[in-house]
N, C-alpha and C. Protein backbone atom coordinates (compact mmCIF):
# COMPACT_ATOMS: atom_id res chain seq x y z
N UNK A 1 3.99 -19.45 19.66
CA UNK A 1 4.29 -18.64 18.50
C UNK A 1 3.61 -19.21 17.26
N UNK A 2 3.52 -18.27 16.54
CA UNK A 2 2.87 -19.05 14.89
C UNK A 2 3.62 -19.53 14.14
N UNK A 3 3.24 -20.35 13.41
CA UNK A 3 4.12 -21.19 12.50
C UNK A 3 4.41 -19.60 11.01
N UNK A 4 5.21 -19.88 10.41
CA UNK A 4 5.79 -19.27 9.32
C UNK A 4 5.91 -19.79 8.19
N UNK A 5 5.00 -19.30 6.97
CA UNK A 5 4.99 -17.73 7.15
C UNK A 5 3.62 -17.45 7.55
N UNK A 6 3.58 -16.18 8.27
CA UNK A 6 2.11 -15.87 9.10
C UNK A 6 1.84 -14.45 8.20
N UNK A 7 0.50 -14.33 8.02
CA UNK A 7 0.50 -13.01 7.01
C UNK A 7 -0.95 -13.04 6.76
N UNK A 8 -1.52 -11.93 6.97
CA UNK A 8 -2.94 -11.46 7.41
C UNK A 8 -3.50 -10.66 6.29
N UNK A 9 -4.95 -10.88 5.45
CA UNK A 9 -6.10 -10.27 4.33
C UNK A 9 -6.73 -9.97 5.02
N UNK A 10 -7.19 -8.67 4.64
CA UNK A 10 -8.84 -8.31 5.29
C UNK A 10 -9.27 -7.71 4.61
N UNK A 11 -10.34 -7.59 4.92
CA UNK A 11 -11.43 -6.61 3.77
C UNK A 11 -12.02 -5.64 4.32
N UNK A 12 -12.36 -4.33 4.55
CA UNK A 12 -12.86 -3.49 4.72
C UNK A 12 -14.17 -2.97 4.09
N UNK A 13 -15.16 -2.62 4.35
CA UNK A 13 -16.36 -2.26 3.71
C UNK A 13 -16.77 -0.45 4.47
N UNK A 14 -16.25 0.23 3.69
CA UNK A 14 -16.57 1.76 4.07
C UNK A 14 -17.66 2.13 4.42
N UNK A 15 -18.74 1.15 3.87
CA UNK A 15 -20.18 2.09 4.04
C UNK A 15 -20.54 1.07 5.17
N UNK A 16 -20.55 -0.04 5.67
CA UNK A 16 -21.10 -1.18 6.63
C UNK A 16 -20.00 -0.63 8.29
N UNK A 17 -20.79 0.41 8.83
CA UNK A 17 -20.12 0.78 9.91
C UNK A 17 -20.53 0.35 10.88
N UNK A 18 -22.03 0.05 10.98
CA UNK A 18 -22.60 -0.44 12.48
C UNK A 18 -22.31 -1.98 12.89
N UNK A 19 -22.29 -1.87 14.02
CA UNK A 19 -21.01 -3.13 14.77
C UNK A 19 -20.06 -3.10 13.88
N UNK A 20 -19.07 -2.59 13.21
CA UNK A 20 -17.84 -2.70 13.15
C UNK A 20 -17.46 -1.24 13.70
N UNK A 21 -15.91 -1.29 14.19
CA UNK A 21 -15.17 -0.50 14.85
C UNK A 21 -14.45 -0.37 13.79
N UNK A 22 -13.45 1.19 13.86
CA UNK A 22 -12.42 1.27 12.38
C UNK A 22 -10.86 1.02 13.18
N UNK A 23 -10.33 0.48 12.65
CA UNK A 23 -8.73 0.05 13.59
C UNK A 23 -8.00 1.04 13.78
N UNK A 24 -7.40 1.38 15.30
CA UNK A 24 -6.63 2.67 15.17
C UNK A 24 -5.77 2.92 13.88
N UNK A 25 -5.31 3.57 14.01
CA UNK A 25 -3.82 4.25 13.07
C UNK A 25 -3.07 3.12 12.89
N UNK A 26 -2.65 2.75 14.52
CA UNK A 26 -1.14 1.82 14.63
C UNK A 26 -1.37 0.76 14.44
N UNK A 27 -3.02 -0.07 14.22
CA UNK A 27 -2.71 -1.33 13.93
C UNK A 27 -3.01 -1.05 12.13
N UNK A 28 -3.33 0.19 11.67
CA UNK A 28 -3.81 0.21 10.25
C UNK A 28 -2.28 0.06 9.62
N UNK A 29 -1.38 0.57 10.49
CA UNK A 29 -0.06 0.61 10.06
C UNK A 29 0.92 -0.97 9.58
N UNK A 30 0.20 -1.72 9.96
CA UNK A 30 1.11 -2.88 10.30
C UNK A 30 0.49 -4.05 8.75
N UNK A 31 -0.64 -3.02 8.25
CA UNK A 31 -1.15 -3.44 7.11
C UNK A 31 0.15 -2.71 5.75
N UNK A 32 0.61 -3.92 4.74
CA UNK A 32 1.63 -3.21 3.93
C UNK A 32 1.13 -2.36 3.24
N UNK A 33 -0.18 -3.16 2.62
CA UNK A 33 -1.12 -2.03 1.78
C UNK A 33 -2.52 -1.97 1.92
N UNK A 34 -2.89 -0.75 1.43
CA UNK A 34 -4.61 -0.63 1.36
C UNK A 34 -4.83 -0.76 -0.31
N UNK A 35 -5.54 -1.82 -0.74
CA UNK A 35 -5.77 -1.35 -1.82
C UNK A 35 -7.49 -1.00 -2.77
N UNK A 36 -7.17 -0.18 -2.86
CA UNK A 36 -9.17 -0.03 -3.13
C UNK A 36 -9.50 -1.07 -4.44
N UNK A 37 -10.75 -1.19 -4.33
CA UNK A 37 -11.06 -2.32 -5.35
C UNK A 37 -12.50 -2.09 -5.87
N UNK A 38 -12.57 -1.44 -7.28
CA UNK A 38 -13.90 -0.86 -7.28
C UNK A 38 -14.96 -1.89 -7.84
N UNK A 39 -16.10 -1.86 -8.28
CA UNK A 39 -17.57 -2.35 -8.36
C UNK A 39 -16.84 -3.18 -9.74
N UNK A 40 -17.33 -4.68 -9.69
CA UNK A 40 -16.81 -5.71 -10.82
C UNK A 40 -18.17 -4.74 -11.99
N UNK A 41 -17.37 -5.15 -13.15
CA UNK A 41 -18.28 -4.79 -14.39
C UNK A 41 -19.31 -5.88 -14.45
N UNK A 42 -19.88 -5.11 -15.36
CA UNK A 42 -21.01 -6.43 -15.75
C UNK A 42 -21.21 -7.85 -16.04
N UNK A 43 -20.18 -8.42 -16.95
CA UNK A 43 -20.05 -9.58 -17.08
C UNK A 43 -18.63 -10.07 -15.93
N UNK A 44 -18.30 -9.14 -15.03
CA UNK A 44 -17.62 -9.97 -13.90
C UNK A 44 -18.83 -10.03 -12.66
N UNK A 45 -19.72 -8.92 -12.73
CA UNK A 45 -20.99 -9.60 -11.81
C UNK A 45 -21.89 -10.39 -12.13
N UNK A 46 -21.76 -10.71 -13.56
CA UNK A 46 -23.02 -12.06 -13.63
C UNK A 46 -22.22 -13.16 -13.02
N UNK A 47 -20.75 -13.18 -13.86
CA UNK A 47 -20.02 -14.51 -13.35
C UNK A 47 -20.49 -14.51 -12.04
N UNK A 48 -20.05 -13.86 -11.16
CA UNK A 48 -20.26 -13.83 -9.45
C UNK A 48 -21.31 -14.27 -9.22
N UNK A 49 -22.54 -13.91 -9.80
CA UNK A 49 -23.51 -13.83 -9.20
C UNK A 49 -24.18 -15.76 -9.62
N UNK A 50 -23.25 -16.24 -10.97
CA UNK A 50 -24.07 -17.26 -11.23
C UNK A 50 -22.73 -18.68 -10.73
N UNK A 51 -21.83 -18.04 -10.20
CA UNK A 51 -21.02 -18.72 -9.83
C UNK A 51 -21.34 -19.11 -7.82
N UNK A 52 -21.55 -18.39 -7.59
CA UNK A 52 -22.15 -18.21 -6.18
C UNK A 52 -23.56 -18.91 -5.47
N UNK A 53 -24.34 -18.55 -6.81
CA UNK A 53 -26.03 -18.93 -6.53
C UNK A 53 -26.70 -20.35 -7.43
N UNK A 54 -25.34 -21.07 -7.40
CA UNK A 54 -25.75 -22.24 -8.33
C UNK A 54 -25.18 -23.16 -6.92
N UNK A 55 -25.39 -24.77 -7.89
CA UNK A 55 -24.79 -26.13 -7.01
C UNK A 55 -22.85 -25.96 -7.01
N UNK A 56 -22.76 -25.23 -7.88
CA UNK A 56 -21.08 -25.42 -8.26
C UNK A 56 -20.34 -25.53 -7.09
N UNK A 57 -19.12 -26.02 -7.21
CA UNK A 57 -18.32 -26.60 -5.78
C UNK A 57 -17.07 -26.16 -6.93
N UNK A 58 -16.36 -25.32 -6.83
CA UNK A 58 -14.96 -25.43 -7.55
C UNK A 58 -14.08 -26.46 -6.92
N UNK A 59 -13.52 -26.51 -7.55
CA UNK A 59 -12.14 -27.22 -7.13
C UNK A 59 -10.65 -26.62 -6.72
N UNK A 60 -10.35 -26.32 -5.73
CA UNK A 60 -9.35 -25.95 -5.14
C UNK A 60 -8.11 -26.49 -4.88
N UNK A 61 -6.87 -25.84 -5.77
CA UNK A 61 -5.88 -26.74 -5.97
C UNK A 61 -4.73 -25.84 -5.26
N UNK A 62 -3.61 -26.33 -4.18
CA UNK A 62 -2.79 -25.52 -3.60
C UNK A 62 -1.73 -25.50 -4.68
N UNK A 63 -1.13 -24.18 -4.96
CA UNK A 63 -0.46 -23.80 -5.60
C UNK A 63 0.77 -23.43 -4.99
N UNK A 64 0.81 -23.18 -3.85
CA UNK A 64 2.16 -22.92 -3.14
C UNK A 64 2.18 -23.26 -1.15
N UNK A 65 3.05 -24.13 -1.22
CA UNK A 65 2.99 -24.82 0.35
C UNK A 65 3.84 -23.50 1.33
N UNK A 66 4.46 -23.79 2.30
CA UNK A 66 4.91 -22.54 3.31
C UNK A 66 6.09 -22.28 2.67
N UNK A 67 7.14 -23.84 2.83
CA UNK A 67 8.45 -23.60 1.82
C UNK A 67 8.56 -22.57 0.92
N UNK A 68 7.87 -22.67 0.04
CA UNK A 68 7.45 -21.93 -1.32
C UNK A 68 7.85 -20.49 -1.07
N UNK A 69 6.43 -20.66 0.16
CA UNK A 69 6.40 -19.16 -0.01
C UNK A 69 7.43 -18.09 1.09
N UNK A 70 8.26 -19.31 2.25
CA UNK A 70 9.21 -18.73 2.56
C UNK A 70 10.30 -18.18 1.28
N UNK A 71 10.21 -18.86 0.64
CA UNK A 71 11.72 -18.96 -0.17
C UNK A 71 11.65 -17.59 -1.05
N UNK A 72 10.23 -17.71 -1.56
CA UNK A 72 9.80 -16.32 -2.27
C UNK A 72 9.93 -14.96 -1.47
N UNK A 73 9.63 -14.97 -0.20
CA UNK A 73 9.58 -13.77 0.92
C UNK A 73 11.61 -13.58 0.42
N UNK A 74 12.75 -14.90 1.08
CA UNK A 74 13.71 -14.43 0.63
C UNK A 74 14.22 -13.91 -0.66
N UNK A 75 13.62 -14.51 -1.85
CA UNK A 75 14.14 -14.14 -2.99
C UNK A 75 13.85 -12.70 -3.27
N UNK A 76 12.63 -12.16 -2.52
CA UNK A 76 12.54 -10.53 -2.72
C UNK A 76 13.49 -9.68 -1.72
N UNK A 77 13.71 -10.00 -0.76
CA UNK A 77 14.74 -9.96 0.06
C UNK A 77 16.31 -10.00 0.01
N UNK A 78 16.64 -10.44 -1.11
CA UNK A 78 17.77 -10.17 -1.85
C UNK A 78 17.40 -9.67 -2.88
N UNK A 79 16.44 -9.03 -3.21
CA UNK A 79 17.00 -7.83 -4.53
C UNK A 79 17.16 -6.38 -4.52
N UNK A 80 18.56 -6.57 -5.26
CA UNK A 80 18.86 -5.03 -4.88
C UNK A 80 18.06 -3.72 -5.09
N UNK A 81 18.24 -2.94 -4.34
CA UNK A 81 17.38 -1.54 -4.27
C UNK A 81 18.30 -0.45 -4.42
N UNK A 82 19.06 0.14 -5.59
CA UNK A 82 20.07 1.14 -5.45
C UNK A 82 19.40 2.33 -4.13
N UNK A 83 20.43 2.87 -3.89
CA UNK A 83 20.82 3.79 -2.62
C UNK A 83 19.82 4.90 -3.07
N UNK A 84 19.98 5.18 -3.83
CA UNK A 84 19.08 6.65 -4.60
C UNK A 84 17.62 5.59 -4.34
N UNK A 85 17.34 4.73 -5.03
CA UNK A 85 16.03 4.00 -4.82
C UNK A 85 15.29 4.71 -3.63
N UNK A 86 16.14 3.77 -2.50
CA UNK A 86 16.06 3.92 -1.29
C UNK A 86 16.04 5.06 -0.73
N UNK A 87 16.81 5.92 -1.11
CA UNK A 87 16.49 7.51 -0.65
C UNK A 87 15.04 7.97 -1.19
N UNK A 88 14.93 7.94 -2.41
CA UNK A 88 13.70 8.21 -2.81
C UNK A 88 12.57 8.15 -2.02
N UNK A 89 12.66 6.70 -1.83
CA UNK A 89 11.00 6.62 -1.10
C UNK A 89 11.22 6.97 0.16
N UNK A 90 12.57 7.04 0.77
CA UNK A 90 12.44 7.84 2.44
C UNK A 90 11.91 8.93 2.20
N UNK A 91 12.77 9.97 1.26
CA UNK A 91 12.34 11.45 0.88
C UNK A 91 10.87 11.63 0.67
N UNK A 92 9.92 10.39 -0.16
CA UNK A 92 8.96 10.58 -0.35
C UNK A 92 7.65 10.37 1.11
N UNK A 93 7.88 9.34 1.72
CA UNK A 93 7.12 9.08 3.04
C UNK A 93 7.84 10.43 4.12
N UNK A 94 8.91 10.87 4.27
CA UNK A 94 8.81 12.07 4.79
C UNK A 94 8.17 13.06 4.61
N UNK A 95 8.15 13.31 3.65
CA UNK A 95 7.46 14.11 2.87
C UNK A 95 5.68 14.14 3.36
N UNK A 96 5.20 13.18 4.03
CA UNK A 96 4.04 13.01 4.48
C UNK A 96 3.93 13.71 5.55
N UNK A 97 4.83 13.99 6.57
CA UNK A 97 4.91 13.94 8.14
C UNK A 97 4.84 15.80 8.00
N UNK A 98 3.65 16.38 8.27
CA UNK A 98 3.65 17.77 8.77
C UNK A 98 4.55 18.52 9.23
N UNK A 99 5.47 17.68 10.41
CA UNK A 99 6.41 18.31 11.56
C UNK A 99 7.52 17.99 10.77
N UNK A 100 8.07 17.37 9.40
CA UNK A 100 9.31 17.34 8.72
C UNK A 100 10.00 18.89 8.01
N UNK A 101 10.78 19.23 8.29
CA UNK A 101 11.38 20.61 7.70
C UNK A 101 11.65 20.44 6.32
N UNK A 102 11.26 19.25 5.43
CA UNK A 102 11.16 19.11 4.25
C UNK A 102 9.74 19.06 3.54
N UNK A 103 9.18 19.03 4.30
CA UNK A 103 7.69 18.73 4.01
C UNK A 103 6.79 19.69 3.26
N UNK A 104 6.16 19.60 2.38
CA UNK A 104 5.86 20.66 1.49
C UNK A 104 4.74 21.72 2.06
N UNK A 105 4.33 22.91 2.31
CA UNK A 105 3.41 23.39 2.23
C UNK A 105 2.10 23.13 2.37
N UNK A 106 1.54 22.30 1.50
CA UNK A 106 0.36 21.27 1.34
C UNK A 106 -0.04 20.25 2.33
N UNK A 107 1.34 19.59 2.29
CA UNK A 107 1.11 18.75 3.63
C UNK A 107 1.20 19.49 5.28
N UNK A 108 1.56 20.47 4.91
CA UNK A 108 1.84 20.86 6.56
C UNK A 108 -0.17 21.75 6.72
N UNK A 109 -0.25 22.03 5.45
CA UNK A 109 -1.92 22.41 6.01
C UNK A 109 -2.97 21.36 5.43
N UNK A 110 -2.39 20.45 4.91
CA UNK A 110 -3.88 19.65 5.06
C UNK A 110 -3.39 18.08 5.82
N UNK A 111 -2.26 17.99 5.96
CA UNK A 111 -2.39 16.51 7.00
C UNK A 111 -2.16 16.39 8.44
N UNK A 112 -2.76 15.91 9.04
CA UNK A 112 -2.57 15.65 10.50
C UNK A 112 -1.27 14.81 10.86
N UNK A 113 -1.09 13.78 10.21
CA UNK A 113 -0.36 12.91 10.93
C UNK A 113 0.21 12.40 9.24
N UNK A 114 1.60 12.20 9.23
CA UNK A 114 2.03 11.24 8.08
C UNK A 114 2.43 10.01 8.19
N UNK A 115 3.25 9.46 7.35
CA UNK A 115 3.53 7.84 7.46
C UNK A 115 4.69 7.72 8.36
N UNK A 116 4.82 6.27 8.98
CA UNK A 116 6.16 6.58 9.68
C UNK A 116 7.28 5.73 8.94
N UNK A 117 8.43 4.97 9.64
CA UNK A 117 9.41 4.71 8.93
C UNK A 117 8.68 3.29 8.36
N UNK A 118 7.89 2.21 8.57
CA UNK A 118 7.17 1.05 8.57
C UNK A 118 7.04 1.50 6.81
N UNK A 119 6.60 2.53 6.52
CA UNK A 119 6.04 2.94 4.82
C UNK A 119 7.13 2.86 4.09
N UNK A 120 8.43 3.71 4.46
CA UNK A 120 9.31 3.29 4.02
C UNK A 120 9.55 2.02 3.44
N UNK A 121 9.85 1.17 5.11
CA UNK A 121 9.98 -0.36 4.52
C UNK A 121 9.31 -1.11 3.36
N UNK A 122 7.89 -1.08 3.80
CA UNK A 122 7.44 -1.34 3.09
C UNK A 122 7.26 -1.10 1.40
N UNK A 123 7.44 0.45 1.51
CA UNK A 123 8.16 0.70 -0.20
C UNK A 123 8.51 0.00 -1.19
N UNK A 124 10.30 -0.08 -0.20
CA UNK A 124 10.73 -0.73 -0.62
C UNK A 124 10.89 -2.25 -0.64
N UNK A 125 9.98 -3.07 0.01
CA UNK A 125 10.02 -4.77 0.27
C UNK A 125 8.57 -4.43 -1.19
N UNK A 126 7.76 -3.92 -1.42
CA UNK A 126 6.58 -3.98 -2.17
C UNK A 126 7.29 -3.78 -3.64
N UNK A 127 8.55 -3.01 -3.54
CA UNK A 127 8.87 -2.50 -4.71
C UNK A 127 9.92 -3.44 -5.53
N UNK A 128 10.91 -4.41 -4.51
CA UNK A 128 11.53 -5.44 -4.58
C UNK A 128 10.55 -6.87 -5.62
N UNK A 129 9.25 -6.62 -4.89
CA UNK A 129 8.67 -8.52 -5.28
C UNK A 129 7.93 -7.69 -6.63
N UNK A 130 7.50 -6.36 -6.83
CA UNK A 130 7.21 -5.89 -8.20
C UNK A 130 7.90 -6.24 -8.96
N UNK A 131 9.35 -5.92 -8.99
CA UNK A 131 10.41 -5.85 -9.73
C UNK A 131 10.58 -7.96 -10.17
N UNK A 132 10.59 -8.38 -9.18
CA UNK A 132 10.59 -9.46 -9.46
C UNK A 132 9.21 -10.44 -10.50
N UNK A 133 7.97 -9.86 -9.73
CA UNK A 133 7.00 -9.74 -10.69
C UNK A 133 6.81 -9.61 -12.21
N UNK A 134 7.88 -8.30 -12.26
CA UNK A 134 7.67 -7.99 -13.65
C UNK A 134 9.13 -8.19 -14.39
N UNK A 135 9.57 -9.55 -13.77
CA UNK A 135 10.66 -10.30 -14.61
C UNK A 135 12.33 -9.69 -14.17
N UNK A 136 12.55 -8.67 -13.38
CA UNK A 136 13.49 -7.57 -13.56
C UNK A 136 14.57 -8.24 -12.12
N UNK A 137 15.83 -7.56 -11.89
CA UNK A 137 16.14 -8.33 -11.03
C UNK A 137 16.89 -6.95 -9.92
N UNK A 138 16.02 -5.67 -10.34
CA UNK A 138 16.51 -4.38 -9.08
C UNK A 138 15.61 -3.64 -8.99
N UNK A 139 15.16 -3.28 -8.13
CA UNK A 139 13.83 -2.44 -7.38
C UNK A 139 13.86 -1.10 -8.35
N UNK A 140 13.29 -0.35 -8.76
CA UNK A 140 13.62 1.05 -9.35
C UNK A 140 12.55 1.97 -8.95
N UNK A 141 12.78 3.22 -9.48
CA UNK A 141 11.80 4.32 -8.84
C UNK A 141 10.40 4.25 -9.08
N UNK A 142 10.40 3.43 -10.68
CA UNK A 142 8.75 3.62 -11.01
C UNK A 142 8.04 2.23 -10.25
N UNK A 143 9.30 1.32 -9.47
CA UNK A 143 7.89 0.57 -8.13
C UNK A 143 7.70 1.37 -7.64
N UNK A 144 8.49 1.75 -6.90
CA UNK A 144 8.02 3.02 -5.85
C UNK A 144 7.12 3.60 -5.94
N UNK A 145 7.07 4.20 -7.23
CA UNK A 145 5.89 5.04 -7.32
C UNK A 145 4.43 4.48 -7.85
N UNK A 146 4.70 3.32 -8.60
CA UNK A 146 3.77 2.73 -8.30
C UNK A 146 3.09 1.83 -7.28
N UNK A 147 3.48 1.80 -6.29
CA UNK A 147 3.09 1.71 -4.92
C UNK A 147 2.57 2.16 -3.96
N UNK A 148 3.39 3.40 -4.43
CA UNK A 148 2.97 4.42 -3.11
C UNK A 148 1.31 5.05 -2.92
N UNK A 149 0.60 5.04 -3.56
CA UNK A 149 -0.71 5.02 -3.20
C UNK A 149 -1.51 4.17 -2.32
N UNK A 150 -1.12 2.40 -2.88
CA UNK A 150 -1.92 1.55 -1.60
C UNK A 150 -0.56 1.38 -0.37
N UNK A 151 0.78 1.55 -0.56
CA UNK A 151 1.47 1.50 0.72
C UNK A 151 1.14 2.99 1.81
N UNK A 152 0.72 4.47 1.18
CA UNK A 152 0.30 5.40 2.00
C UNK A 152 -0.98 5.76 2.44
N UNK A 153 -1.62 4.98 1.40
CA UNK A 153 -3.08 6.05 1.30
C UNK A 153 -4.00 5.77 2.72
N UNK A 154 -3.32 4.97 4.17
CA UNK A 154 -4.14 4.44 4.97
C UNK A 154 -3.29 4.69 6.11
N UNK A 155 -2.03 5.50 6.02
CA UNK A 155 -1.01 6.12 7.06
C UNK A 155 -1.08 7.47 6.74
N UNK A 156 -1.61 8.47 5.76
CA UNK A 156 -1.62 9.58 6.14
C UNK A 156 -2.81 9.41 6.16
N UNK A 157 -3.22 10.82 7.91
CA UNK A 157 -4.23 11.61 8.06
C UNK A 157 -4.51 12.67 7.90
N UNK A 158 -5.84 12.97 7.04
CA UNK A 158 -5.80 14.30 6.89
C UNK A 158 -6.67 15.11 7.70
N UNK A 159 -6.50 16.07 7.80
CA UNK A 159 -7.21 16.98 9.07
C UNK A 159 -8.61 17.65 8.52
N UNK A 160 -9.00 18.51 9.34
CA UNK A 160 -10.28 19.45 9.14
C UNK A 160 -10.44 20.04 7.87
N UNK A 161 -9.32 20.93 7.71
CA UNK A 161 -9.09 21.95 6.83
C UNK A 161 -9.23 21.12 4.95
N UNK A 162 -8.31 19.77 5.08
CA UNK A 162 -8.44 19.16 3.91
C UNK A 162 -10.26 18.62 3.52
N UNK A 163 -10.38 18.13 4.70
CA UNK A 163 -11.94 17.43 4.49
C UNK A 163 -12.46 18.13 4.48
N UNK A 164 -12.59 19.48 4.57
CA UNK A 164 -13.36 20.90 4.16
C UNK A 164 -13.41 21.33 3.34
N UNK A 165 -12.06 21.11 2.22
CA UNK A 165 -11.82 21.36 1.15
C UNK A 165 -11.91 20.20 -0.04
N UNK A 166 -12.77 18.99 0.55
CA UNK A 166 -12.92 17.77 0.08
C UNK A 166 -11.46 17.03 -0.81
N UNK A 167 -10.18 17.38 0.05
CA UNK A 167 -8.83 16.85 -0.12
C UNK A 167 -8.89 15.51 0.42
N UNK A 168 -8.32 14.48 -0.19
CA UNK A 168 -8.00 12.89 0.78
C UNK A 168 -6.63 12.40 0.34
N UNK A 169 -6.71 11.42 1.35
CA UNK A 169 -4.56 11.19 1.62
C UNK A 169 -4.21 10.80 -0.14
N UNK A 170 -5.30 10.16 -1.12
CA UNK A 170 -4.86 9.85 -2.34
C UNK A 170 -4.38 10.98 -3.13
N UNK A 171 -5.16 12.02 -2.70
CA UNK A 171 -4.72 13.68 -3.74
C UNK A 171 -3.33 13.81 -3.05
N UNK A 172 -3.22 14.06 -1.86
CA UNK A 172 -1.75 14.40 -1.39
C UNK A 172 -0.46 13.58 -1.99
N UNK A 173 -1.57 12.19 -1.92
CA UNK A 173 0.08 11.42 -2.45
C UNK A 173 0.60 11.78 -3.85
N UNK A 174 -0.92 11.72 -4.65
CA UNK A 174 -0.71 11.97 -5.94
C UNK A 174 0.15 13.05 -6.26
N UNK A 175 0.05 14.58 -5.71
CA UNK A 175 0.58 15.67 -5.65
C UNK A 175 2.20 15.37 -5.18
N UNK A 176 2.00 14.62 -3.75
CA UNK A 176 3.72 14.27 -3.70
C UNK A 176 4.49 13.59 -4.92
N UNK A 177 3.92 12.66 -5.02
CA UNK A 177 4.62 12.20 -6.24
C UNK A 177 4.69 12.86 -7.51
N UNK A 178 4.23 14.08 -7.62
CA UNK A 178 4.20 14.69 -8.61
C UNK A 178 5.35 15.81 -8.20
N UNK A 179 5.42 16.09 -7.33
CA UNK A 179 6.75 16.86 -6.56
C UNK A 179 7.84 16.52 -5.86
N UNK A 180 7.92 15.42 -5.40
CA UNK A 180 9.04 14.85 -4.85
C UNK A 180 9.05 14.02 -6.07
N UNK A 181 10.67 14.07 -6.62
CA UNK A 181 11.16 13.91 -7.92
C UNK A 181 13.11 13.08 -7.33
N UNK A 182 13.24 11.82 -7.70
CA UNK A 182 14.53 11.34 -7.64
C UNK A 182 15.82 12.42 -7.48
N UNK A 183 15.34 13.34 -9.14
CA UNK A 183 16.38 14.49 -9.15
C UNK A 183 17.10 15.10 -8.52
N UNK A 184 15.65 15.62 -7.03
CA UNK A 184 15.92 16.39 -6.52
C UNK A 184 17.06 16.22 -4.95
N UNK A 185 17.01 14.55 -5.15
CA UNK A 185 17.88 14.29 -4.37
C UNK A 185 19.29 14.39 -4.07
């Protein structure tokens, strides 16, 4: 077995397809988030470029041992997520799944496949260490929603009809979240 805590980065490159394979669905699933990361500006690509192509050797200092970062995994792990929270983002990752009798219109003609309960979780464990992040000590709706783009945008699929209509899982989410509303719960 692996030692703990075990927890996996990768990087993806969209346009570099030959010899790489793209990971099914179910192992894309087991990723908490996708998050896109666009082209550094100018003076973050010189840094790169003169930080990289010189003698420099940084110095690398560990900032957090396993302890640490077990203890941190629990401390997000005890923070509360009111019930409505929690409904929320179920209502909202349902809301992905075509075959849901709640599911909007939109999604039932432009996605193939939605998120499963894993998005959920994740929601809310992403929306917990935000909250903690940003000093606070209870998960609320606007993690959620600020989440829900890199926790979905790599569990819904969208079908023919959307990529025809040059639709992708980021417009849908955007649109869900613009329609699935706490309120309405």
């Amino acid at each position: 077995s692996l030692d703990l805590p075990f927890f996996v980065l990768a990087t993806q490159n969209p346009i570099e397809q030959e010899g790489t394979y793209p990971l099914p669905e179910a192992q894309l699933d087991r990723f908490m988030f996708n998050v896109g990361i666009d082209y550094p500006d100018f003076a973050q690509e010189v840094q790169i470029v003169e930080s990289t192509t010189s003698a420099y050797q940084p110095q690398l200092d560990k900032v957090l041992n396993a302890e640490r970062i077990l203890a941190l995994q629990n401390l997000v792990r005890r923070v509360p997520a009111a019930r409505y929270v929690v409904s929320y983002a179920v209502k909202l990752v349902q809301a992905t799944r075509p075959s849901h009798t709640q599911a909007p219109a939109f999604v039932k003609e432009w996605v193939n496949w939605g998120a499963g309960p894993r998005a959920s979780q994740y929601l809310i464990l992403g929306a917990k260490a935000r909250a903690v992040l940003h000093g606070r000590y209870v998960a609320s709706i606007e993690d959620v929603q600020a989440l829900a783009r890199s926790v979905l945008r790599h569990r819904i699929i969208t079908n023919f009809t959307a990529e025809a209509e040059g639709i992708t899982s980021l417009q849908v989410i955007d649109r869900l979240l613009a329609e699935i509303t706490p309120e309405l719960l």
